[in-house]
Protein backbone atom coordinates (compact mmCIF):
# COMPACT_ATOMS: atom_id res chain seq x y z
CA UNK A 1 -34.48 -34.56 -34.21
CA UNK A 2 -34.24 -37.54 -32.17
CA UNK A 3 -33.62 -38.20 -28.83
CA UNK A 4 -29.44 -39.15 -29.17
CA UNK A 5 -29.43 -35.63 -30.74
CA UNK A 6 -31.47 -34.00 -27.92
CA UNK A 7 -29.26 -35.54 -25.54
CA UNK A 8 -26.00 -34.44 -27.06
CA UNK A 9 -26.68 -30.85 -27.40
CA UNK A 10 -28.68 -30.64 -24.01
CA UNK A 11 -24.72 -31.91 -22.59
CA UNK A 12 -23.16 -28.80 -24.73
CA UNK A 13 -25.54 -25.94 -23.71
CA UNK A 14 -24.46 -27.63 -20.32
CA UNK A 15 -20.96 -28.05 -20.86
CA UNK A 16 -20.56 -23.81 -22.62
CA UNK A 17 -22.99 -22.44 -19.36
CA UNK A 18 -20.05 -24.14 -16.53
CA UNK A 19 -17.66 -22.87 -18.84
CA UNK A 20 -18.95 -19.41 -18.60
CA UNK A 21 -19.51 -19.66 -15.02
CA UNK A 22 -15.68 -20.21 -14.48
CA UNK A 23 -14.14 -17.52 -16.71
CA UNK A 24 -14.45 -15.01 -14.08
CA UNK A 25 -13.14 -17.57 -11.06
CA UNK A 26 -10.35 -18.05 -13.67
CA UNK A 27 -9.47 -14.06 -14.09
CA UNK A 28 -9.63 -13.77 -10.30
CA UNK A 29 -7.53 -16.79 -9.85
CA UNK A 30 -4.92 -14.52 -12.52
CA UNK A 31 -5.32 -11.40 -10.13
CA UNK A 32 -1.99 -12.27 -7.91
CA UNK A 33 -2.33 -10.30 -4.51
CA UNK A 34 0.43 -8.43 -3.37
CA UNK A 35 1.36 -8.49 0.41
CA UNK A 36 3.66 -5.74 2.53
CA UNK A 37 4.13 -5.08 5.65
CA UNK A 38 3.45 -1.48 5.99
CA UNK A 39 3.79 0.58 9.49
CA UNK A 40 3.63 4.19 10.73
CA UNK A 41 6.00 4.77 13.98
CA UNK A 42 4.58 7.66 16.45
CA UNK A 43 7.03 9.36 18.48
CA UNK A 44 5.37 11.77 21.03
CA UNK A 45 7.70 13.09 23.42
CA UNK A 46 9.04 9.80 25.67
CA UNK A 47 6.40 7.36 23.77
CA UNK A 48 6.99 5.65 21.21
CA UNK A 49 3.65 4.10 19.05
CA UNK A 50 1.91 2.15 15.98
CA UNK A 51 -0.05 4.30 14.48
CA UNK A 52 -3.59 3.09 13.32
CA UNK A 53 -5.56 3.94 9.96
CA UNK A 54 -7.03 6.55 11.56
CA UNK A 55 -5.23 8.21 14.41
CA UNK A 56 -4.48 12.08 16.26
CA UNK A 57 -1.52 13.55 16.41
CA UNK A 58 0.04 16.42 18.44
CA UNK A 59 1.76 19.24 17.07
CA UNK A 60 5.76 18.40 17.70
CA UNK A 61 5.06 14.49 17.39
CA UNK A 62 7.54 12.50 14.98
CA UNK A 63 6.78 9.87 12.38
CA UNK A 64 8.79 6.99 10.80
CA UNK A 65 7.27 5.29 7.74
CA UNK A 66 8.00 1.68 6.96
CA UNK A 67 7.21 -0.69 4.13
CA UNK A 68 8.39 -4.40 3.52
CA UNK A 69 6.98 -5.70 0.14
CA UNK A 70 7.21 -9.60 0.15
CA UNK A 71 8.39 -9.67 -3.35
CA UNK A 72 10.36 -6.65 -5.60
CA UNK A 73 7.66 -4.01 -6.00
CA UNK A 74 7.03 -0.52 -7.00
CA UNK A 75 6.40 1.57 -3.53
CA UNK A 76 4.68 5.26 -3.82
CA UNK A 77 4.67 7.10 -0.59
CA UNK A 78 2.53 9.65 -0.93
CA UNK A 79 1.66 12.81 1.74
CA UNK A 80 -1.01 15.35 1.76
CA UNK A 81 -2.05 18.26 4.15
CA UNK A 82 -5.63 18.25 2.49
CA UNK A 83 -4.41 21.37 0.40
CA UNK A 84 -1.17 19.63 -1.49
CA UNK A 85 0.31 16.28 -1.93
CA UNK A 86 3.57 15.19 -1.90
CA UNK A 87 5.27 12.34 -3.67
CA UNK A 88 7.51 11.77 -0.72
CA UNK A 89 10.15 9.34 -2.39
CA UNK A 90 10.66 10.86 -5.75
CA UNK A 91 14.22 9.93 -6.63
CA UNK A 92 13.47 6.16 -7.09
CA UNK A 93 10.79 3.71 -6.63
CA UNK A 94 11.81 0.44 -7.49
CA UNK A 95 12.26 -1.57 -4.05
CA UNK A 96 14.18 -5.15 -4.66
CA UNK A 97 15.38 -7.16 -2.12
CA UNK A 98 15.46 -4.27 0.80
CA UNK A 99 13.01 -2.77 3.08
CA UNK A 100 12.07 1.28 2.80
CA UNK A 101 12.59 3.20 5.51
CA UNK A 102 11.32 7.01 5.82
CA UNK A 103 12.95 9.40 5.96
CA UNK A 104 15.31 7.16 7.55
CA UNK A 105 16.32 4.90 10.56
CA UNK A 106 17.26 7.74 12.17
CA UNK A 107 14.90 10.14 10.69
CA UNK A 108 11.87 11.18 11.51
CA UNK A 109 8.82 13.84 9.80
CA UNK A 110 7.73 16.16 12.35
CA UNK A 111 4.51 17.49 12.60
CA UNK A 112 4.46 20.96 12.36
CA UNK A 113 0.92 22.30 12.90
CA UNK A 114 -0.02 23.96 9.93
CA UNK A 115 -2.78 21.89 8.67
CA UNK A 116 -5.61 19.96 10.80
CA UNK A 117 -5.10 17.14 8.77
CA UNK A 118 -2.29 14.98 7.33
CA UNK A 119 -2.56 11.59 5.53
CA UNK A 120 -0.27 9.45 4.38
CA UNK A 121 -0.98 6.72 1.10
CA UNK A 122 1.47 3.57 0.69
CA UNK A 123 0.82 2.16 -2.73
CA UNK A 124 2.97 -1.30 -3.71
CA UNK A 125 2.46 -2.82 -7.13
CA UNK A 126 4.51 -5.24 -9.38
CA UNK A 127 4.86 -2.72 -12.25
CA UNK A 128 4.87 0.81 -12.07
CA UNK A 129 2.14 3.26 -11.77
CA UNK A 130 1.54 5.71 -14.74
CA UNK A 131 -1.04 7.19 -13.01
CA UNK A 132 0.58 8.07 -10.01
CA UNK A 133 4.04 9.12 -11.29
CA UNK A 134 2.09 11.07 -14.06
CA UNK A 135 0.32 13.05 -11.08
CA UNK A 136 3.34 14.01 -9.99
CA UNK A 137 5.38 14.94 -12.36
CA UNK A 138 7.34 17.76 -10.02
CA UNK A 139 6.35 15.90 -6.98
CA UNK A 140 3.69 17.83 -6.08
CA UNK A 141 -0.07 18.17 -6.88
CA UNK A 142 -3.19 19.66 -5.90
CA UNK A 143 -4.81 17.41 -3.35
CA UNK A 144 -7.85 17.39 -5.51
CA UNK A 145 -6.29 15.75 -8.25
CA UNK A 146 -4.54 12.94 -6.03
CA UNK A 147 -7.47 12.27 -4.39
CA UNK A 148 -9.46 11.77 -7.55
CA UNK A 149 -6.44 8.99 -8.28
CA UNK A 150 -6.12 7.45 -5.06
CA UNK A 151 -9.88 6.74 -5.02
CA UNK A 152 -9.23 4.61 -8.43
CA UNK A 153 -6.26 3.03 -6.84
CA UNK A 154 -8.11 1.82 -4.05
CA UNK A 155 -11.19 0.55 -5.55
CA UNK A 156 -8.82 -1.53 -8.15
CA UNK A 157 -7.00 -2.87 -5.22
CA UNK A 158 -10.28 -3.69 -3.16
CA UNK A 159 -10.21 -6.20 -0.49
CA UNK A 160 -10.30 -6.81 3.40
CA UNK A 161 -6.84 -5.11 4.28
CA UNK A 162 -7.60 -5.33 7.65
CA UNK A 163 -7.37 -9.08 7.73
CA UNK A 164 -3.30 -10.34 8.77
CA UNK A 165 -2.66 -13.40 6.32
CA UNK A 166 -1.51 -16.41 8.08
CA UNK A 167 0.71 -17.65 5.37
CA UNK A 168 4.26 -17.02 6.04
CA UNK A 169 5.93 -14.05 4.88
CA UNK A 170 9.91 -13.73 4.09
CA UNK A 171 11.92 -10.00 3.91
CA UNK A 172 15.22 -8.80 2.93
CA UNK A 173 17.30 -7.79 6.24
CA UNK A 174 18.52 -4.44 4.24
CA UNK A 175 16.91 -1.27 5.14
CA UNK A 176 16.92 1.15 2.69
CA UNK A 177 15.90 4.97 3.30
CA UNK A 178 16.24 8.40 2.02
CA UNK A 179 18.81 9.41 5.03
CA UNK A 180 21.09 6.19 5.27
CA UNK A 181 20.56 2.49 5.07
CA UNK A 182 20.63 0.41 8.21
CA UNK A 183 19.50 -3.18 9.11
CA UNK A 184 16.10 -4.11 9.72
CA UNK A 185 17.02 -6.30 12.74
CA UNK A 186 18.38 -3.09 15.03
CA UNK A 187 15.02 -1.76 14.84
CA UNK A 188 12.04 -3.73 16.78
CA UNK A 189 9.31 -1.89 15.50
CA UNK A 190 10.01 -3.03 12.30
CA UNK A 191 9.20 -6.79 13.60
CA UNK A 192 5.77 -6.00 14.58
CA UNK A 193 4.52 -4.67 11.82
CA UNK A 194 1.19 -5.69 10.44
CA UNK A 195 0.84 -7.67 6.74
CA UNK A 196 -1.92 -6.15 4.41
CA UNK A 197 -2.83 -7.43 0.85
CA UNK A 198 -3.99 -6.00 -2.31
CA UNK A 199 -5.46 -7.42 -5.42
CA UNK A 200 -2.96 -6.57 -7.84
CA UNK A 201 -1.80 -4.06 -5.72
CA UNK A 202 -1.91 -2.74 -2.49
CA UNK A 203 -2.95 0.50 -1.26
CA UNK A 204 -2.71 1.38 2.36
CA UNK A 205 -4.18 4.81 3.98
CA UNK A 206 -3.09 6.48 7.00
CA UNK A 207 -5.65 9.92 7.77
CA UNK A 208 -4.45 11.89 11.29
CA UNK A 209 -6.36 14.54 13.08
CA UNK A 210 -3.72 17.50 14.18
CA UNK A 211 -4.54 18.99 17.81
CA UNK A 212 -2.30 21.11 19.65
């Protein structure tokens, strides 16, 4: 073999090993995040609160769930007292060009006492869940089973959702819930909500200690 020869294939092994290095940089790059703004509204007694990932409540105290995809999306809300979930927004789940609002803007769930613990999951993809909507088939499920697909959901969807992204972020003015629709600029919580992203979709958990 002589040394033009050497030289040429000593380029390809070079050439195939960058090539093989960028295929996964490539896939990532294909992985499109998805970006809501999602938000849990506390009402206890006079006070009105943002309620964080992890967070007590009082038996009595009201919540208001909100969720602002950036672009059309599918949206799950999903609740569980640690015994049962709940697919909380079962008759449709197609958001497009409107904001979800739950129950409604002028709604609220009201803790009731009967569990220690309630969580709430927001899942927002571009294409719709088998997976979840296959859980709950009549709405309900064991929390056992939900859990075992939430975990799934949330690894596939793994990165820092903590982190607010800088890049500017458009929504619809309509406000669409299960009790009414409204618009989203009579409501000022709904302006302070925080931006968290997903890759390839989003999955946001809210956990809440119950004390008397």
């Amino acid at each position: 073999m002589t040394r033009g020869s050497t030289r040429i294939l000593t380029r390809f092994f070079v050439m195939a090993i960058a090539l093989a290095m960028a295929v996964p940089i490539l896939a990532r790059a294909d992985e499109v995040p998805v970006r809501a703004k999602i938000g849990i509204q506390i009402l206890s007694g006079e006070k009105v609160m943002r309620a964080k990932s992890r967070d007590r409540l009082k038996v009595g105290d009201m919540l208001r769930i909100y969720v602002h995809p950036e672009h059309a999306c599918y949206v799950y809300v999903i609740h569980s007292d640690q015994k049962t979930a709940t697919l909380l927004n079962t008759v449709e789940q197609r958001v497009q060009g409107s904001s979800l609002v739950m129950p409604s803007l002028h709604q609220y769930y009201q803790v009731d006492g009967k569990s220690a613990s309630e969580s709430f999951t927001i899942i927002c993809s571009p294409k719709e869940l088998a997976e979840v909507s296959g859980t709950f088939e009549e709405g309900l499920a064991p929390h056992v089973k939900w859990a075992a697909v939430q975990e799934g959901l949330t690894e596939q969807s793994r990165i820092d959702l903590t982190q607010v992204s800088d890049r500017p972020f458009a929504i619809a003015g309509n406000v669409r819930g299960a009790g009414g629709a409204g618009q989203a600029g009579g409501d000022p919580f709904s302006s302070r909500l925080r931006i968290y992203s997903g890759r390839s979709l989003l999955v946001k958990y809210f956990a809440f200690q119950v004390r008397p």
